[in-house]
Protein backbone atom coordinates (compact mmCIF):
# COMPACT_ATOMS: atom_id res chain seq x y z
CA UNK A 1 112.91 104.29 110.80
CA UNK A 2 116.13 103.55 112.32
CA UNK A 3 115.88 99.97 114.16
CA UNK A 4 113.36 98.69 112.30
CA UNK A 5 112.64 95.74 109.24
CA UNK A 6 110.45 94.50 106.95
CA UNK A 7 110.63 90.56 106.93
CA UNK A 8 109.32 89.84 102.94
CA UNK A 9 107.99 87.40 102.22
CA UNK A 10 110.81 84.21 101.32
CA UNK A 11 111.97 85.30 104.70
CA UNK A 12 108.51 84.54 106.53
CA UNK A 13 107.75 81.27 104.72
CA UNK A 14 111.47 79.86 105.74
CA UNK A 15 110.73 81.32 109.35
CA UNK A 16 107.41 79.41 109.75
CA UNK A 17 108.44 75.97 107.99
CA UNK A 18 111.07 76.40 110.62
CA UNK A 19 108.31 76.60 113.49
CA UNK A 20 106.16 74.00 112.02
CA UNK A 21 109.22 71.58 112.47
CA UNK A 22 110.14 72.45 116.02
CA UNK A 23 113.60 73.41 115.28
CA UNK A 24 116.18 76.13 115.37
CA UNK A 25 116.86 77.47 112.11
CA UNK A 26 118.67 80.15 110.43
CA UNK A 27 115.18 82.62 110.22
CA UNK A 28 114.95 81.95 113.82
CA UNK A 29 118.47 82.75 114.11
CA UNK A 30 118.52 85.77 112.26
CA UNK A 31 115.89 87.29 114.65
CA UNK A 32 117.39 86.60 117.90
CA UNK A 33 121.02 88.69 116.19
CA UNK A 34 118.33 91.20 115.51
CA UNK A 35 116.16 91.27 118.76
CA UNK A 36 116.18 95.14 119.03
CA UNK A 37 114.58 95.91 116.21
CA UNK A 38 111.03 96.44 115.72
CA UNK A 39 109.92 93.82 112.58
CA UNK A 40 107.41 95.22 110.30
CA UNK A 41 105.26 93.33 107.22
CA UNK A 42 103.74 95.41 104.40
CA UNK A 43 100.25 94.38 102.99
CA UNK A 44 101.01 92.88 100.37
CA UNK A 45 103.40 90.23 102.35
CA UNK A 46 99.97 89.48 104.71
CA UNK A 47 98.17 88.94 101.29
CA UNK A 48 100.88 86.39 100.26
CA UNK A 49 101.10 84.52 102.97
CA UNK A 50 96.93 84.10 103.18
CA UNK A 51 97.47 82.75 99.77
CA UNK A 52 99.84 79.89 100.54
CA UNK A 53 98.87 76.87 101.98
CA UNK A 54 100.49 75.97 105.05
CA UNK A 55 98.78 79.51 106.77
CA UNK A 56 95.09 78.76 105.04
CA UNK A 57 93.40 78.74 108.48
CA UNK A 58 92.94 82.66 109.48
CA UNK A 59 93.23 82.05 112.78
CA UNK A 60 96.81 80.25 111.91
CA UNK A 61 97.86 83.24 109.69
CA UNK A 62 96.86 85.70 112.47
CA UNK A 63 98.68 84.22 115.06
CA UNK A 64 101.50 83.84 112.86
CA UNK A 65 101.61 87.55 111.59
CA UNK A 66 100.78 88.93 115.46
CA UNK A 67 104.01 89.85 115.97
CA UNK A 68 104.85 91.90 113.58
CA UNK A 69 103.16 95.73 112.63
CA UNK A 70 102.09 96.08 109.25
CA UNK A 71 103.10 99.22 107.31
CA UNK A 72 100.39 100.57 105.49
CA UNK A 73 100.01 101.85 101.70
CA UNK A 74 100.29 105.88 101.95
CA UNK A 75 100.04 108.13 99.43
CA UNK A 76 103.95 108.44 99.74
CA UNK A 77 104.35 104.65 99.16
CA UNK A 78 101.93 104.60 96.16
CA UNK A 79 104.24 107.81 94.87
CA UNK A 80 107.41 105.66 95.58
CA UNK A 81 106.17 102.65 93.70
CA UNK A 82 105.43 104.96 90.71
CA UNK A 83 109.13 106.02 90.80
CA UNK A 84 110.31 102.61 90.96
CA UNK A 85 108.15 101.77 88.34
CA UNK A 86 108.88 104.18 85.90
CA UNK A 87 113.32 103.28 86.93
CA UNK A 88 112.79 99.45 86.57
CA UNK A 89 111.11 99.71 83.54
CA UNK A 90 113.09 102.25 81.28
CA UNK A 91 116.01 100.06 82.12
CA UNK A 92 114.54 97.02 81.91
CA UNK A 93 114.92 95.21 85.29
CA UNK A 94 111.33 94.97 86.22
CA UNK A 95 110.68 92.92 89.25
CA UNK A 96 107.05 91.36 90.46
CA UNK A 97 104.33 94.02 91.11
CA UNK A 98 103.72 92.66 94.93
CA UNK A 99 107.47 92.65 95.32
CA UNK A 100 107.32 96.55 93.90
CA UNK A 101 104.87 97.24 96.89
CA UNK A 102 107.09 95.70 99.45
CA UNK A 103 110.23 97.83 97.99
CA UNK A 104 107.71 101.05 97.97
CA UNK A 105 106.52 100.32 101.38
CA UNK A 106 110.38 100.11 102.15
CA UNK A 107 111.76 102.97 100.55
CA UNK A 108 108.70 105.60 101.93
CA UNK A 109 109.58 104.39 105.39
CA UNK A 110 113.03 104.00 105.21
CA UNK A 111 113.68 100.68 106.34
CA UNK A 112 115.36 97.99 104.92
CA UNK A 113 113.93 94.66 103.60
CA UNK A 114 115.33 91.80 104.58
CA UNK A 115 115.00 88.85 102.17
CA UNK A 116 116.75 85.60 100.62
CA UNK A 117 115.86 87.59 97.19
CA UNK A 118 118.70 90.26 97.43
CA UNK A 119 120.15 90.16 93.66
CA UNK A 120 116.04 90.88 92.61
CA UNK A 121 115.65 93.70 95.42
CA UNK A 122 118.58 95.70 94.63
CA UNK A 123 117.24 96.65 91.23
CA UNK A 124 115.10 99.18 93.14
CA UNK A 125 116.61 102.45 94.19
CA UNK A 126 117.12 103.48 97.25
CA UNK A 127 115.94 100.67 98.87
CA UNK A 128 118.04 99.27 101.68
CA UNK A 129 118.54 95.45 101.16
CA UNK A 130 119.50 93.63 103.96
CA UNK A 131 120.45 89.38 102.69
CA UNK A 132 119.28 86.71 104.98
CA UNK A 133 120.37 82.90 103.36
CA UNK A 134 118.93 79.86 104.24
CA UNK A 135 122.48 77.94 103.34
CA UNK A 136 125.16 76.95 105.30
């Protein structure tokens, strides 16, 4: 999908502390360099963020997520997370299994991720990897 990201997860949690405080911030920054693309979430990155505290109200985690799409889990994503799988282990650079999702989702829908967790992400092949830092 040309034009198009998946905000993980580090990403979303900078992006609403940054909202909670009122501010301008880098997340916030990031998005308005990026205002033409179309800004997805996977499942898995919903399911995270229901977890945490600061988005335990549902109505609070709804509004937060609204404007983004999520991708779903296909058969094709399930098949890519199987590949990355089978890669990440035999070389031994496993990464999280929600974090596998998120690079499945990714890689079957060709479109990058874009996270603070790039070193951890680029295990995974053929997933585009875009960095986003909260320093400086």
């Amino acid at each position: 999908m040309e034009d198009a990201l998946i905000l993980e997860t580090t990403f979303l949690i900078d992006l609403e502390r940054e909202l909670a405080r009122g501010g301008d911030g880098p997340a916030q920054r990031f998005l308005a360099s990026h205002a033409a693309h179309r800004l997805f979430i996977t499942p898995t990155i919903a399911g995270e963020l229901a977890a945490g505290t600061s988005l335990a109200d549902r109505a609070r985690w709804a509004g937060f997520l609204s404007p983004f799409r999520v991708l779903p889990i296909t058969g094709d994503v399930s098949w890519e997370y199987g590949r990355a799988f089978r890669y990440l282990r035999q070389n031994g650079a496993m990464i999280g299994g929600n974090d596998l999702w998120i690079a499945a989702v990714a890689v079957a829908n060709g479109v990058p991720v874009v996270t603070r967790n790039t070193r951890h992400y680029r295990r995974v092949p053929g997933l585009d990897v875009k960095g986003y830092s909260t320093d400086g």
